[in-house]
Protein backbone atom coordinates (compact mmCIF):
# COMPACT_ATOMS: atom_id res chain seq x y z
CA UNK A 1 109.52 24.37 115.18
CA UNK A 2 106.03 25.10 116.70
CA UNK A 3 107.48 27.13 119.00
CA UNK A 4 109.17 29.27 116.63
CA UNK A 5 106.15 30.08 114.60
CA UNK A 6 104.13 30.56 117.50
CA UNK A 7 107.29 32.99 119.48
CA UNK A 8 108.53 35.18 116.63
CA UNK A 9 105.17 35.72 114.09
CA UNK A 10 103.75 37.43 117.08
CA UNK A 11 106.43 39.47 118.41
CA UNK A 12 107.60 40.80 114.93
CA UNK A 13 104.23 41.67 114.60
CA UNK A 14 103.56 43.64 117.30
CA UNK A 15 106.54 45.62 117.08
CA UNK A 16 106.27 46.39 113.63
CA UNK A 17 102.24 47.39 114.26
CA UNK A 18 103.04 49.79 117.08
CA UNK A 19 106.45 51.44 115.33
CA UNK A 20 104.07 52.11 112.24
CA UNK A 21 101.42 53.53 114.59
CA UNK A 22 104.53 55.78 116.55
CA UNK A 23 105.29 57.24 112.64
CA UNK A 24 101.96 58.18 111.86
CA UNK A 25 101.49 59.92 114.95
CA UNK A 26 104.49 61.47 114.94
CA UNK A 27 103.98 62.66 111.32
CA UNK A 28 100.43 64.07 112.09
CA UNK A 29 101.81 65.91 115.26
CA UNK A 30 104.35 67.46 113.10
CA UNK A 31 101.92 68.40 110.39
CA UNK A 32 99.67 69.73 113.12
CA UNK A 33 102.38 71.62 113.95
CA UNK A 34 103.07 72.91 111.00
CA UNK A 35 99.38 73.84 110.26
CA UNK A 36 99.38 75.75 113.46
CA UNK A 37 102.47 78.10 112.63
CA UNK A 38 100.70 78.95 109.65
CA UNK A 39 97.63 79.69 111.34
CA UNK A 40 99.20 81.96 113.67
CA UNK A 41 101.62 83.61 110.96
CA UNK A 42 97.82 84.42 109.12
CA UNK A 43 96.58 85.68 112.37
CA UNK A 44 99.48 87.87 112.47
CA UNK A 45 99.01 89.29 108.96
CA UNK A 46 95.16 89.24 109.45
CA UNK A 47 95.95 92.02 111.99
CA UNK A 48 98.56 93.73 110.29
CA UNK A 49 95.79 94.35 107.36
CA UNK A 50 93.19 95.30 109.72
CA UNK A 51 95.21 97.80 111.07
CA UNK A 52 96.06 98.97 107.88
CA UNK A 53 92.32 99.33 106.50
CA UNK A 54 91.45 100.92 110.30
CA UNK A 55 94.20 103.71 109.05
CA UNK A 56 92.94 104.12 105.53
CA UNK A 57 89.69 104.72 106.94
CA UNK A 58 90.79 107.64 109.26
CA UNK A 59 92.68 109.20 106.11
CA UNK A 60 89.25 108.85 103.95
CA UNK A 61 87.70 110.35 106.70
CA UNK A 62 90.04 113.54 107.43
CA UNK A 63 89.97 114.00 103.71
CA UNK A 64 86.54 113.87 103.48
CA UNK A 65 86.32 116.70 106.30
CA UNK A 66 88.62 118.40 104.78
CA UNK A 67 87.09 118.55 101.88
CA UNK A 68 83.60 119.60 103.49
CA UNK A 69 85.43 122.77 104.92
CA UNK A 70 87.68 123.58 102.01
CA UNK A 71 83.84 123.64 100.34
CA UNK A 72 82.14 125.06 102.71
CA UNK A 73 84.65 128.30 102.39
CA UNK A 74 84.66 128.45 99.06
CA UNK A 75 80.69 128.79 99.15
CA UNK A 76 81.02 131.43 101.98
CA UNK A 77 83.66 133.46 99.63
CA UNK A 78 81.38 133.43 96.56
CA UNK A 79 78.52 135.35 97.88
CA UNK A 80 80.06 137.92 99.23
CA UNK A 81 82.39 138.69 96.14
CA UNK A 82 78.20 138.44 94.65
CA UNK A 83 77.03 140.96 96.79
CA UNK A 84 79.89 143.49 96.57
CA UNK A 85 79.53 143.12 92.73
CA UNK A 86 75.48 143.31 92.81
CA UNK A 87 75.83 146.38 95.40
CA UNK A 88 78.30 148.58 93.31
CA UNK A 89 75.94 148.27 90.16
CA UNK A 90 73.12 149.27 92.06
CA UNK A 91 74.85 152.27 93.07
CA UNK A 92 76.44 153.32 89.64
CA UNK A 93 73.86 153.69 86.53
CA UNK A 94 74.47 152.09 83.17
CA UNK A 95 76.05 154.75 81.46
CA UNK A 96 78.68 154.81 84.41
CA UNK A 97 79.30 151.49 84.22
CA UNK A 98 80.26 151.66 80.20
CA UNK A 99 82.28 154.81 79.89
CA UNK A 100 84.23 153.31 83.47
């Protein structure tokens, strides 16, 4: 009987121990796992958005020149329509101007 207890306490225990050490690991290798697919699917959308604010950017930019020259001419129009005005009066006295 001593030879029992001594035999089979010792081997159930070690197999048990180790098979419960084997599921652990294997469970934190597969979470691990899992953990790095999502990393890498965020890595993926973390350059799908940077690409996306990189083209945003260039739009606000062009618009932004755009803008500056669409300005720019209108300025440049404006005094000249000014000066043709400015120049015709100075030519023409003001009882020209109200019976024309």
């Amino acid at each position: 009987m001593e030879e029992y207890y001594q035999n089979n306490p010792k081997t159930q225990e070690k197999q048990t121990y180790p098979a419960t050490k084997d599921a652990i690991i294997d469970q934190l290798k597969a979470r691990i796992e899992e953990q790095s697919a999502t990393i890498d699917l965020l890595k993926q959308q973390l350059t799908v958005k940077d690409e996306q604010i990189a083209t945003a950017n260039r739009i606000a930019d062009q618009a932004q020149q755009l803008d500056l020259t669409t300005h720019k001419q209108t300025q440049s129009d404006l005094p000249q329509k000014v000066t043709t005005k400015s120049s015709n009066e100075e030519k023409h006295g003001w009882l020209w101007r109200i019976t024309h």
